[in-house]
C-alpha atoms as a PDB file:
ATOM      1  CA  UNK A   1     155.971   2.889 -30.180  1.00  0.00           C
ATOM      2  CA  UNK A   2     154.447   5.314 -31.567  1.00  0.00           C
ATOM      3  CA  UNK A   3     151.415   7.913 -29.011  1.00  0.00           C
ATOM      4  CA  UNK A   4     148.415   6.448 -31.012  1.00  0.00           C
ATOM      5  CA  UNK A   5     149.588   3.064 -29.622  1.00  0.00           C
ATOM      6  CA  UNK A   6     150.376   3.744 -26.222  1.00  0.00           C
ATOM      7  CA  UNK A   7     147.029   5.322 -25.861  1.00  0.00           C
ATOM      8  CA  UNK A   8     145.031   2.707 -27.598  1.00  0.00           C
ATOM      9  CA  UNK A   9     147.267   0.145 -24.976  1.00  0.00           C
ATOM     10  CA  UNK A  10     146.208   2.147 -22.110  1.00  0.00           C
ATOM     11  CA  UNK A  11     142.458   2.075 -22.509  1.00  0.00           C
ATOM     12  CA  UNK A  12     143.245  -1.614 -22.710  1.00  0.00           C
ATOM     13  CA  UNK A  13     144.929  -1.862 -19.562  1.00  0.00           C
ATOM     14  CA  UNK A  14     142.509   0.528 -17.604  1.00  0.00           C
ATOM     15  CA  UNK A  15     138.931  -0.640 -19.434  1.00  0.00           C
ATOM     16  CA  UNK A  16     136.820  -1.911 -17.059  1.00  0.00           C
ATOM     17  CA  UNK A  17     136.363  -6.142 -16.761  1.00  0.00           C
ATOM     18  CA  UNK A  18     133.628  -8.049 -17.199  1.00  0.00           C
ATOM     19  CA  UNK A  19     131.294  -9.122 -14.676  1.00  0.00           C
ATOM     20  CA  UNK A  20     130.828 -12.774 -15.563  1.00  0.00           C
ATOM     21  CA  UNK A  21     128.277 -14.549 -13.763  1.00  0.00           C
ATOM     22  CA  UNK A  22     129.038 -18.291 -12.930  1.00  0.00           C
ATOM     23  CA  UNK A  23     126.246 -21.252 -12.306  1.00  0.00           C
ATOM     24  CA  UNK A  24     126.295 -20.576  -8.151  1.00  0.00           C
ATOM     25  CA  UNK A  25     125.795 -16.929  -8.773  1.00  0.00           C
ATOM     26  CA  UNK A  26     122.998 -17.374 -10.861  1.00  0.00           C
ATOM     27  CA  UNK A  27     121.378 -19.896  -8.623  1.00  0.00           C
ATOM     28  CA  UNK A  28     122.015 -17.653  -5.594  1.00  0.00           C
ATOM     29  CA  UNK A  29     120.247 -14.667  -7.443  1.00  0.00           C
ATOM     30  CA  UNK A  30     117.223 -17.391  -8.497  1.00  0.00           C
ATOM     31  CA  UNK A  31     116.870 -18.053  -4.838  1.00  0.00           C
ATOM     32  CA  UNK A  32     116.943 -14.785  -3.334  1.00  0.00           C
ATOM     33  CA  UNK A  33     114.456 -13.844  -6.162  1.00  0.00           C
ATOM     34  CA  UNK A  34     112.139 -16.815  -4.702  1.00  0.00           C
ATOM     35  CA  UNK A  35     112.741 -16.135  -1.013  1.00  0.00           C
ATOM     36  CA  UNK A  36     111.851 -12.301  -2.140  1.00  0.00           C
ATOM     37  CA  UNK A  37     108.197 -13.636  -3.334  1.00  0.00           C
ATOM     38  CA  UNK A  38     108.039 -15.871  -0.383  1.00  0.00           C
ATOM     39  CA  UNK A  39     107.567 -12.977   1.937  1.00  0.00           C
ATOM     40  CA  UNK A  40     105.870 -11.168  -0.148  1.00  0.00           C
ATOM     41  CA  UNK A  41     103.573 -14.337  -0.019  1.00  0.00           C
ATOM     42  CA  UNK A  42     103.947 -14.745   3.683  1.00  0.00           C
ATOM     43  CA  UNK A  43     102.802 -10.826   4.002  1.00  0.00           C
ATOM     44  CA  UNK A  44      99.618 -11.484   2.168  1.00  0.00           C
ATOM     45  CA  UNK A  45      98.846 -14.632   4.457  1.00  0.00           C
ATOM     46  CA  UNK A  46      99.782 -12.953   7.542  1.00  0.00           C
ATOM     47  CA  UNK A  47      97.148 -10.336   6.444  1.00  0.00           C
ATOM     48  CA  UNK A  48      94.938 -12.815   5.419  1.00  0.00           C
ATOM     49  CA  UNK A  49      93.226 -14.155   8.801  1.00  0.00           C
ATOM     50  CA  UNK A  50      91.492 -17.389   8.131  1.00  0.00           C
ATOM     51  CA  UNK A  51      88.315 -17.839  10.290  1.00  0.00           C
ATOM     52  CA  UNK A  52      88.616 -21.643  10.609  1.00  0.00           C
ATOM     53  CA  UNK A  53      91.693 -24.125  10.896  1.00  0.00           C
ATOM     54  CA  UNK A  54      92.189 -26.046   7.599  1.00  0.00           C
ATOM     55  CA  UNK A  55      95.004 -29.610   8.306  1.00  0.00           C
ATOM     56  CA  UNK A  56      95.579 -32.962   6.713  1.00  0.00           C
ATOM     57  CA  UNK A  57      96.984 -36.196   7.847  1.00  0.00           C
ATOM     58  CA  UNK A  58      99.931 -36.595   4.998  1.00  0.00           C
ATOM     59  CA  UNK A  59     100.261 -40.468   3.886  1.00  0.00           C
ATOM     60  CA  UNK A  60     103.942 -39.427   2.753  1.00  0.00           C
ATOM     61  CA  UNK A  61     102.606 -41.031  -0.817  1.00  0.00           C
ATOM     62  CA  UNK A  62     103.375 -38.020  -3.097  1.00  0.00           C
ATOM     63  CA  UNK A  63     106.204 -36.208  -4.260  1.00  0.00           C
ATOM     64  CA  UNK A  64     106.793 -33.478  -2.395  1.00  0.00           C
ATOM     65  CA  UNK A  65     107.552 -30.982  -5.283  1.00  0.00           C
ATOM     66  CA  UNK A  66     103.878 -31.766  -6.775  1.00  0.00           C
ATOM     67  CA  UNK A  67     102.077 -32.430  -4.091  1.00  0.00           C
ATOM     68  CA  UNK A  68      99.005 -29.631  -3.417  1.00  0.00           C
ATOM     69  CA  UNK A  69      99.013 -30.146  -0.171  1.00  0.00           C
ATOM     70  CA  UNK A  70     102.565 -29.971   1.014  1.00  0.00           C
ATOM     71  CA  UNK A  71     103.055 -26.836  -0.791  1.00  0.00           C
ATOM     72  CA  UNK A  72      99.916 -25.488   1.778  1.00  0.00           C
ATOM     73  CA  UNK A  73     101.906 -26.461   4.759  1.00  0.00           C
ATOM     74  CA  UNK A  74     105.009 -24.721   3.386  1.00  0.00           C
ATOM     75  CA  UNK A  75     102.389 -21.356   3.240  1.00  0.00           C
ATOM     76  CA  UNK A  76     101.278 -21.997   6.503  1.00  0.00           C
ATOM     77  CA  UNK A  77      97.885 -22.669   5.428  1.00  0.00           C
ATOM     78  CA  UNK A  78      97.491 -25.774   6.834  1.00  0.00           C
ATOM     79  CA  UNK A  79      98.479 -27.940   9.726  1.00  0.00           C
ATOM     80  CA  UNK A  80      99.745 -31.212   9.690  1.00  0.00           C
ATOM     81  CA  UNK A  81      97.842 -33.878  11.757  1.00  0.00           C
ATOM     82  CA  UNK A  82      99.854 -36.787  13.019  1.00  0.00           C
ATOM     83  CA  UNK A  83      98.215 -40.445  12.874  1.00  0.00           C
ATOM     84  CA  UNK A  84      96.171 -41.546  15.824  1.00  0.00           C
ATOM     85  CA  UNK A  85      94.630 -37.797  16.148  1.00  0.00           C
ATOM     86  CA  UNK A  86      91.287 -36.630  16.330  1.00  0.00           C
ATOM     87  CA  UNK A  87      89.950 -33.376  14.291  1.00  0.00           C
ATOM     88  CA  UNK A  88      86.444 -32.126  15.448  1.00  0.00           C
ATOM     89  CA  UNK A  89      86.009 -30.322  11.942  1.00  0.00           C
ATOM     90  CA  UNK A  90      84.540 -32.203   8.914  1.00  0.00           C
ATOM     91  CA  UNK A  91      87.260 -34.715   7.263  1.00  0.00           C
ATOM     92  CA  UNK A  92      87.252 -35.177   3.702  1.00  0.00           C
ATOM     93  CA  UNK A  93      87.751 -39.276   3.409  1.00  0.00           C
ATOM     94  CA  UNK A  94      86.816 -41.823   0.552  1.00  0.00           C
ATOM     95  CA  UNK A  95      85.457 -44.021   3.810  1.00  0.00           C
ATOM     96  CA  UNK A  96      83.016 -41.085   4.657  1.00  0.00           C
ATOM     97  CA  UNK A  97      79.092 -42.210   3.961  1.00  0.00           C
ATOM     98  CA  UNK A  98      77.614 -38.814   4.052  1.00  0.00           C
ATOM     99  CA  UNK A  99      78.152 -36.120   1.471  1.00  0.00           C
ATOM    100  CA  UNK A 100      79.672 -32.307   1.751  1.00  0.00           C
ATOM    101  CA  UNK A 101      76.503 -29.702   1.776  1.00  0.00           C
ATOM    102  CA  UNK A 102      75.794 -26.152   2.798  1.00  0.00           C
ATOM    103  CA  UNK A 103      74.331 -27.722   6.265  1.00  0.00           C
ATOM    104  CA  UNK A 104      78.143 -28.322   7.077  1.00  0.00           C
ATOM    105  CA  UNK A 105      79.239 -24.640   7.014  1.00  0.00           C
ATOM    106  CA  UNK A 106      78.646 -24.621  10.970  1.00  0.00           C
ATOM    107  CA  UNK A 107      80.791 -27.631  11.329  1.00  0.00           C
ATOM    108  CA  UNK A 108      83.549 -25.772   9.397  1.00  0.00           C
ATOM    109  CA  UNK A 109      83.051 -22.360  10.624  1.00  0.00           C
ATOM    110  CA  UNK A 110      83.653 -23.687  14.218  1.00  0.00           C
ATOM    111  CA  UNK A 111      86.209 -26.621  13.952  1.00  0.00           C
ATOM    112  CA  UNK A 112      87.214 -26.202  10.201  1.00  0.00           C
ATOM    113  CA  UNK A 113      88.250 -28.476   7.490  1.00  0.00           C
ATOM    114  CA  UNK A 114      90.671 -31.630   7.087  1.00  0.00           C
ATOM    115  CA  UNK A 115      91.741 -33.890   3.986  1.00  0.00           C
ATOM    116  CA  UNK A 116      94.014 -37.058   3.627  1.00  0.00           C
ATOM    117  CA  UNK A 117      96.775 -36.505   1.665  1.00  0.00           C
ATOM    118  CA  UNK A 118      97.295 -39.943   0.442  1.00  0.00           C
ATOM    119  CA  UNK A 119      97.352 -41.525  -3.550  1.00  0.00           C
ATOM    120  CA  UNK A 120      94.295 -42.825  -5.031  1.00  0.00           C
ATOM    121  CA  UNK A 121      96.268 -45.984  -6.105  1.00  0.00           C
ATOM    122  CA  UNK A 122      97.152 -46.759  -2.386  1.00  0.00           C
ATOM    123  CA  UNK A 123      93.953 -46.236  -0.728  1.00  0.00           C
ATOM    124  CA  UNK A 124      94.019 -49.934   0.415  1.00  0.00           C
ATOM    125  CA  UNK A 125      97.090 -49.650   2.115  1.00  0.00           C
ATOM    126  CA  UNK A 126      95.358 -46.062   3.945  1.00  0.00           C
ATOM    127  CA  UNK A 127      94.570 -46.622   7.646  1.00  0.00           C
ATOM    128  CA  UNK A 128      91.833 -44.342   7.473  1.00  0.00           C
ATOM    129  CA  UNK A 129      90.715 -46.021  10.616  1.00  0.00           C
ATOM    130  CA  UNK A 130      93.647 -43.972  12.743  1.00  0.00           C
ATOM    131  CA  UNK A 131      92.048 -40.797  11.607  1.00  0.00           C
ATOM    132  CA  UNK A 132      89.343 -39.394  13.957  1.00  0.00           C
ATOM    133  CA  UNK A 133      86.752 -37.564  13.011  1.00  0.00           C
ATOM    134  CA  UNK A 134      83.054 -37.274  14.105  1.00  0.00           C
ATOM    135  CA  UNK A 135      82.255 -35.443  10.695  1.00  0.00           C
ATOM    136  CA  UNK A 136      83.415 -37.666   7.707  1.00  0.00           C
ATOM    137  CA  UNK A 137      82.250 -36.243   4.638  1.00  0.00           C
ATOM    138  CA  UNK A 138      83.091 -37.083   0.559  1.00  0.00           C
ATOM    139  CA  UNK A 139      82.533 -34.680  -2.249  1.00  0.00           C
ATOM    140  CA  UNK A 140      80.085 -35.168  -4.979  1.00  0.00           C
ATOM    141  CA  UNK A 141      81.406 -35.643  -8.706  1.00  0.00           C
ATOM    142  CA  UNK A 142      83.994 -33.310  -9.586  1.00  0.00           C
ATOM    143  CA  UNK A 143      86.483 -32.897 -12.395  1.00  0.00           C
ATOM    144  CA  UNK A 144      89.843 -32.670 -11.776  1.00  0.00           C
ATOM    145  CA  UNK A 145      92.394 -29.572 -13.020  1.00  0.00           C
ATOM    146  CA  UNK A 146      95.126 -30.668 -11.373  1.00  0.00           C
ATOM    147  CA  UNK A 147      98.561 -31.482 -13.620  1.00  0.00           C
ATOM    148  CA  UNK A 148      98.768 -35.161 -12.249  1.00  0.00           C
ATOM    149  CA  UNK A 149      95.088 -35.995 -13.103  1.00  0.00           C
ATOM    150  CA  UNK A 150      93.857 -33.181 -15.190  1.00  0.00           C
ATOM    151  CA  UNK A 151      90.617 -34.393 -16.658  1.00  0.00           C
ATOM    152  CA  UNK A 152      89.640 -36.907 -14.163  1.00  0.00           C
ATOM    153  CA  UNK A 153      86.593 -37.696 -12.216  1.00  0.00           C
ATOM    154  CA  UNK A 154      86.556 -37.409  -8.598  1.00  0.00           C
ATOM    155  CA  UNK A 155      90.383 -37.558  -8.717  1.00  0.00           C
ATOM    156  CA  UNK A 156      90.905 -34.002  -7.087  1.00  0.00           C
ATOM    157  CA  UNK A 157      93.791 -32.919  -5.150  1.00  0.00           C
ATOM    158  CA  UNK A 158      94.040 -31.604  -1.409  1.00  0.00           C
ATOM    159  CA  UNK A 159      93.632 -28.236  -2.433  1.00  0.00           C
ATOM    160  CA  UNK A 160      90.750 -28.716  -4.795  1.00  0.00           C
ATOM    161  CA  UNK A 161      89.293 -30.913  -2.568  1.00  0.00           C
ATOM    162  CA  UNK A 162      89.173 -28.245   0.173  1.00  0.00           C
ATOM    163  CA  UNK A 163      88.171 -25.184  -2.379  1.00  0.00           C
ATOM    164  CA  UNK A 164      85.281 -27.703  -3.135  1.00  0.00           C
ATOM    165  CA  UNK A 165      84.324 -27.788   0.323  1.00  0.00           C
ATOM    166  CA  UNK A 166      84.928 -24.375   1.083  1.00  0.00           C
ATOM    167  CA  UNK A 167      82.516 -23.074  -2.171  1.00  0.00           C
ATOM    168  CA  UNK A 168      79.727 -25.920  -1.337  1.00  0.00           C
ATOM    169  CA  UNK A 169      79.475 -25.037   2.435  1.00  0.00           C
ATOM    170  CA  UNK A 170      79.590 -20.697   1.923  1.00  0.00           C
ATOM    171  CA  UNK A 171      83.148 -19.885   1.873  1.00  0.00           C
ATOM    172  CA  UNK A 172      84.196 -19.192  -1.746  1.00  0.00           C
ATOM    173  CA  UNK A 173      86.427 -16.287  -0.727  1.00  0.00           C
ATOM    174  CA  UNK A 174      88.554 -18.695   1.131  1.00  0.00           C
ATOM    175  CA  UNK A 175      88.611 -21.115  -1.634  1.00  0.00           C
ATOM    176  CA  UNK A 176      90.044 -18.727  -4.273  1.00  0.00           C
ATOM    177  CA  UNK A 177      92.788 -17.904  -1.501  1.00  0.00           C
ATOM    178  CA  UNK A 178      93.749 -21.199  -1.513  1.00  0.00           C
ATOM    179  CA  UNK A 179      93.361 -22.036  -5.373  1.00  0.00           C
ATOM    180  CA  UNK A 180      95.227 -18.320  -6.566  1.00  0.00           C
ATOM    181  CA  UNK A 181      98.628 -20.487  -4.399  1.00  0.00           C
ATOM    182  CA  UNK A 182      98.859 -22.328  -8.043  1.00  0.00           C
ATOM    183  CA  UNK A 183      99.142 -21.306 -11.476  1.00  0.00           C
ATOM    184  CA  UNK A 184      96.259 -23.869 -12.442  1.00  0.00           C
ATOM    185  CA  UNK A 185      93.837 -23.336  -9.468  1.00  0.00           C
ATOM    186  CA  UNK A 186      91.608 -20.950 -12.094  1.00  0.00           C
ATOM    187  CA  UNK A 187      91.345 -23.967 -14.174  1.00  0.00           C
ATOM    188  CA  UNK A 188      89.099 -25.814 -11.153  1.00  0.00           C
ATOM    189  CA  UNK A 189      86.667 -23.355 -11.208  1.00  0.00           C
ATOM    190  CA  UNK A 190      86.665 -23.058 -14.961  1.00  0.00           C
ATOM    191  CA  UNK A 191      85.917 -27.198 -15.088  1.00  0.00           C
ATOM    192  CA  UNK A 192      83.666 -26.783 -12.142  1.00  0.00           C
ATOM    193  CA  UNK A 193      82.120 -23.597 -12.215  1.00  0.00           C
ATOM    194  CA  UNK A 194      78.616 -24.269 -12.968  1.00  0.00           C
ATOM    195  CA  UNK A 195      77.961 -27.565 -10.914  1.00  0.00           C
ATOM    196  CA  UNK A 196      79.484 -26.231  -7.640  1.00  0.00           C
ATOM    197  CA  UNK A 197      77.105 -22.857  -8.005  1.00  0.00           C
ATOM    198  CA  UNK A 198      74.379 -26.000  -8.222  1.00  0.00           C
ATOM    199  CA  UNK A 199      75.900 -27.872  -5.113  1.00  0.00           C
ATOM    200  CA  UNK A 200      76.306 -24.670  -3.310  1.00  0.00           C
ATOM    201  CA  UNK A 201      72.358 -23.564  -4.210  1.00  0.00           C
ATOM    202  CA  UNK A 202      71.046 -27.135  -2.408  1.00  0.00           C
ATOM    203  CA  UNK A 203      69.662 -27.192   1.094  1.00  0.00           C
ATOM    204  CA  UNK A 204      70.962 -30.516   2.211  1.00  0.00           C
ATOM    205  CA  UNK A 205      73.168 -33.727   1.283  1.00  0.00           C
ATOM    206  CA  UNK A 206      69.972 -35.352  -0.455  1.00  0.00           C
ATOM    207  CA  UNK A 207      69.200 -32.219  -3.115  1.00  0.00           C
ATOM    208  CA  UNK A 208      73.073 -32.542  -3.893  1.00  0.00           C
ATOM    209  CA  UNK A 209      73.005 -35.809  -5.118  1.00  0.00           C
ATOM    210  CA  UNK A 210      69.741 -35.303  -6.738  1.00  0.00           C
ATOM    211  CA  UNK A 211      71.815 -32.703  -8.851  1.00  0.00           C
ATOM    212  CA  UNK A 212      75.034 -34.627  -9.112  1.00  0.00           C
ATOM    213  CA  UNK A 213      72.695 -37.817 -10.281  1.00  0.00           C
ATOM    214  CA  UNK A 214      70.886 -35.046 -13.222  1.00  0.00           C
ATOM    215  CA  UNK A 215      74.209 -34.072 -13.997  1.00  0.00           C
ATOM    216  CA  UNK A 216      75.709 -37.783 -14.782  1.00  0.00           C
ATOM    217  CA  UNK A 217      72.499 -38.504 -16.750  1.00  0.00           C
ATOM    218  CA  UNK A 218      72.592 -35.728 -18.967  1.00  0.00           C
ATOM    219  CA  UNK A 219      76.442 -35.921 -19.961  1.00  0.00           C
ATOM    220  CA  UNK A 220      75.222 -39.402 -20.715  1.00  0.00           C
ATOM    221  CA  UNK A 221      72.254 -38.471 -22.425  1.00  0.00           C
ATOM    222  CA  UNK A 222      74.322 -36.200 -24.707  1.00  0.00           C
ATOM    223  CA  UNK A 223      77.108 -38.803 -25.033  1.00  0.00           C
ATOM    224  CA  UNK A 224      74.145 -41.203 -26.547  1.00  0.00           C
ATOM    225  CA  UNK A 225      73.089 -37.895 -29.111  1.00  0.00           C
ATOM    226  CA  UNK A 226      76.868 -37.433 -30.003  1.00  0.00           C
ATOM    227  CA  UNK A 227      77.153 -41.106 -31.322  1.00  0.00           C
ATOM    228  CA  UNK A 228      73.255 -41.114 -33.067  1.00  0.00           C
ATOM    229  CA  UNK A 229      74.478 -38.488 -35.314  1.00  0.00           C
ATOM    230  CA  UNK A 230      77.320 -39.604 -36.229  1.00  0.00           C
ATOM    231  CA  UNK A 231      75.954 -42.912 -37.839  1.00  0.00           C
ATOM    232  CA  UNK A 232      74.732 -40.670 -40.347  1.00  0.00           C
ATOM    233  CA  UNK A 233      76.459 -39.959 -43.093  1.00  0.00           C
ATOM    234  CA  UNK A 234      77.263 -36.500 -43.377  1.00  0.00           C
ATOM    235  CA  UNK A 235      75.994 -34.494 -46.866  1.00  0.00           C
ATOM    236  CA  UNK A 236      78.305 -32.718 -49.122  1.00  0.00           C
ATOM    237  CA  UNK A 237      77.637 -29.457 -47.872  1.00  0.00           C
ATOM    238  CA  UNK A 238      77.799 -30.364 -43.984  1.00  0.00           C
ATOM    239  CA  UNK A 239      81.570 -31.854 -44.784  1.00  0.00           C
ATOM    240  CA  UNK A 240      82.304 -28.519 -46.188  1.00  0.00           C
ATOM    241  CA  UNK A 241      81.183 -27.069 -43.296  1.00  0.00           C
ATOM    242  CA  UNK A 242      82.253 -28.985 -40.659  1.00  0.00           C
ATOM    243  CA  UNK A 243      85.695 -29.012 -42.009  1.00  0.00           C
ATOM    244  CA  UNK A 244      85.875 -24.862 -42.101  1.00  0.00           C
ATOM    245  CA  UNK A 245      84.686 -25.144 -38.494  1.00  0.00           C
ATOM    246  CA  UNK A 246      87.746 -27.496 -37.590  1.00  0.00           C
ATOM    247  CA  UNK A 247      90.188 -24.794 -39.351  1.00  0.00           C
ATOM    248  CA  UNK A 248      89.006 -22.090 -37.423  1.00  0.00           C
ATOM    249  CA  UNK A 249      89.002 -24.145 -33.932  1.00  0.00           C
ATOM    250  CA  UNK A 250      92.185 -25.083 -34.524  1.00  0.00           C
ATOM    251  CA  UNK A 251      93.543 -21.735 -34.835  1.00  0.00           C
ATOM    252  CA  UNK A 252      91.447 -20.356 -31.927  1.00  0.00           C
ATOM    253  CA  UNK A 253      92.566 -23.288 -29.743  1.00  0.00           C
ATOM    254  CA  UNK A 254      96.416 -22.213 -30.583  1.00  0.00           C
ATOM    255  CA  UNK A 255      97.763 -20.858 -27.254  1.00  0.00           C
ATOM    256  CA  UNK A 256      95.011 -22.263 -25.168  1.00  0.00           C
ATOM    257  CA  UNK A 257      95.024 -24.481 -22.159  1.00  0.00           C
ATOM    258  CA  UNK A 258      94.027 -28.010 -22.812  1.00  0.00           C
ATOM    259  CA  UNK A 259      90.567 -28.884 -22.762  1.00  0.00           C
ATOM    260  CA  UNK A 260      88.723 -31.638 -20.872  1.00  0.00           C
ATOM    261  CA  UNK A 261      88.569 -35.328 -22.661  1.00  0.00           C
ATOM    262  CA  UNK A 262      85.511 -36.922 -23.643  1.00  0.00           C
ATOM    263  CA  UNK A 263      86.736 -40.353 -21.804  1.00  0.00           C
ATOM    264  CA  UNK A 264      85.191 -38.526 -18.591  1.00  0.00           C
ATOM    265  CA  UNK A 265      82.039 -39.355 -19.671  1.00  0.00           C
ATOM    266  CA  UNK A 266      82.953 -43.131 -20.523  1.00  0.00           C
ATOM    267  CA  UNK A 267      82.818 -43.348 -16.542  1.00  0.00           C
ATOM    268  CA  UNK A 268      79.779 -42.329 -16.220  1.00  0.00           C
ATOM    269  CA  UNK A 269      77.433 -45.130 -15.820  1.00  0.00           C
ATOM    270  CA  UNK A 270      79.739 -46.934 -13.611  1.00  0.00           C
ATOM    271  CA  UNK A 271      80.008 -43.687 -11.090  1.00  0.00           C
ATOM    272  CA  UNK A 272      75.631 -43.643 -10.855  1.00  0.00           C
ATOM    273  CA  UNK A 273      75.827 -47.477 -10.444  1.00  0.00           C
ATOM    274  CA  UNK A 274      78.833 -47.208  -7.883  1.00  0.00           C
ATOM    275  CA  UNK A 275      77.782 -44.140  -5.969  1.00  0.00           C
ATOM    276  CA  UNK A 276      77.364 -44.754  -2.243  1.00  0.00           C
ATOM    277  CA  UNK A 277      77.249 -40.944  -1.293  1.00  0.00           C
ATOM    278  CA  UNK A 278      74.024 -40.466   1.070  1.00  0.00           C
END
């Protein structure tokens, strides 16, 4: 053998092995990658000192991977409330009569905030009767951002519903915190910007429907427009146009997050006819 060979054969022997990385190592990595951000999370709450208790009475009706509220509890930002207990803060409940305003931030400020974590297609089988509250409240209309019922009226999730309540009644601060936990909570405010500013501007549960109510009537009122003018036929020149606009909103709608459907304001005459909110 010649010394080109047994040189060449001992880098072989010597050279350094591969570090192959199998399925459990990878998934070990992931989660001490996720338990990493966790305190790094936990640091930021621990820092974060809320000034009012925030729970929820959990139905056990969601999954627990998509469930808003769940993933609160497993932050530590809110408590769990077992059936048969009272809360002395305001209660965010479909059986509540009255509706959120700024004249409950004392309420919260002193006792806090509580929702029930429960579906919307099981609220028949909810015993909202075994939780206790002096201070049931329900939100005006809203718009949901949520992944489960993105687009939807009214259909919010435990943590929108509690941003909602936190913006309407003077703590907006608190409501980001609690919103910035999900990749999507930006996407609330975006949907819901302008009308909770309004909701947050009234004096009392009355003015707040009076908005809500203005609010319905014009996305109705522009609803009726939308279908007026398009029984006309459209001229040459306005096709032209109005297809050159679609080119260029499709290409500036590439890469954007989806937008919300027009079938929200199908609903509307049914929610002003339906509305019990006093």
């Amino acid at each position: 053998m010649s010394s080109h060979r047994k040189k060449n054969r001992k880098r072989i022997l010597t050279r350094r092995p591969r570090h192959v990385i199998g399925k459990e190592e990878k998934y070990r990595q992931e989660r001490d990658k996720s338990d990493k951000e966790d305190e790094v999370s936990e640091k930021e709450e621990e820092e974060w000192s809320l000034p009012f208790p925030v729970a929820m009475w959990d139905l056990e009706h969601c999954d627990p991977k998509k469930c808003s509220g769940k993933k609160l509890v497993r932050h530590g930002l809110v408590k769990i409330l077992r059936l048969g207990a009272r809360f002395s803060g305001l209660v965010l409940t479909p059986i509540g009569e009255k509706c959120v305003s700024p004249t409950d931030r004392d309420i919260i400020q002193d006792y806090g905030c509580a929702v029930v974590d429960c579906s919307w297609a099981r609220l028949d089988d909810t015993p909202f009767n075994r939780m206790k509250t002096p201070n049931p409240r329900l939100l005006p209309f809203l718009v949901a951002a949520n992944p489960i019922n993105y687009g939807r009226p009214c259909q919010l999730s435990c943590v929108e519903a509690i941003a909602a309540t936190l913006i309407i009644t003077g703590f907006p601060e608190e409501a980001n915190f609690f919103l910035g936990k999900f990749s999507w909570g930006h996407s609330f405010l975006q949907l819901n910007g302008e009308l909770l500013k309004k909701y947050s501007l009234c004096t009392n549960a009355k003015e707040i429907i009076s908005v809500q109510e203005k609010f319905l009537i014009d996305a109705r009122k522009e609803k009726l427009n939308r279908h007026v003018v398009s029984d006309f036929p459209p001229t040459d020149s306005e096709t032209e146009e109005e297809e050159e606009e679609e080119e260029e909103g499709e290409k500036e709608e590439e890469g954007k997050e989806e937008t919300v459907p027009v079938n929200i304001i199908s609903k509307i005459d049914e929610l002003v006819k339906d509305t019990k909110i006093v």
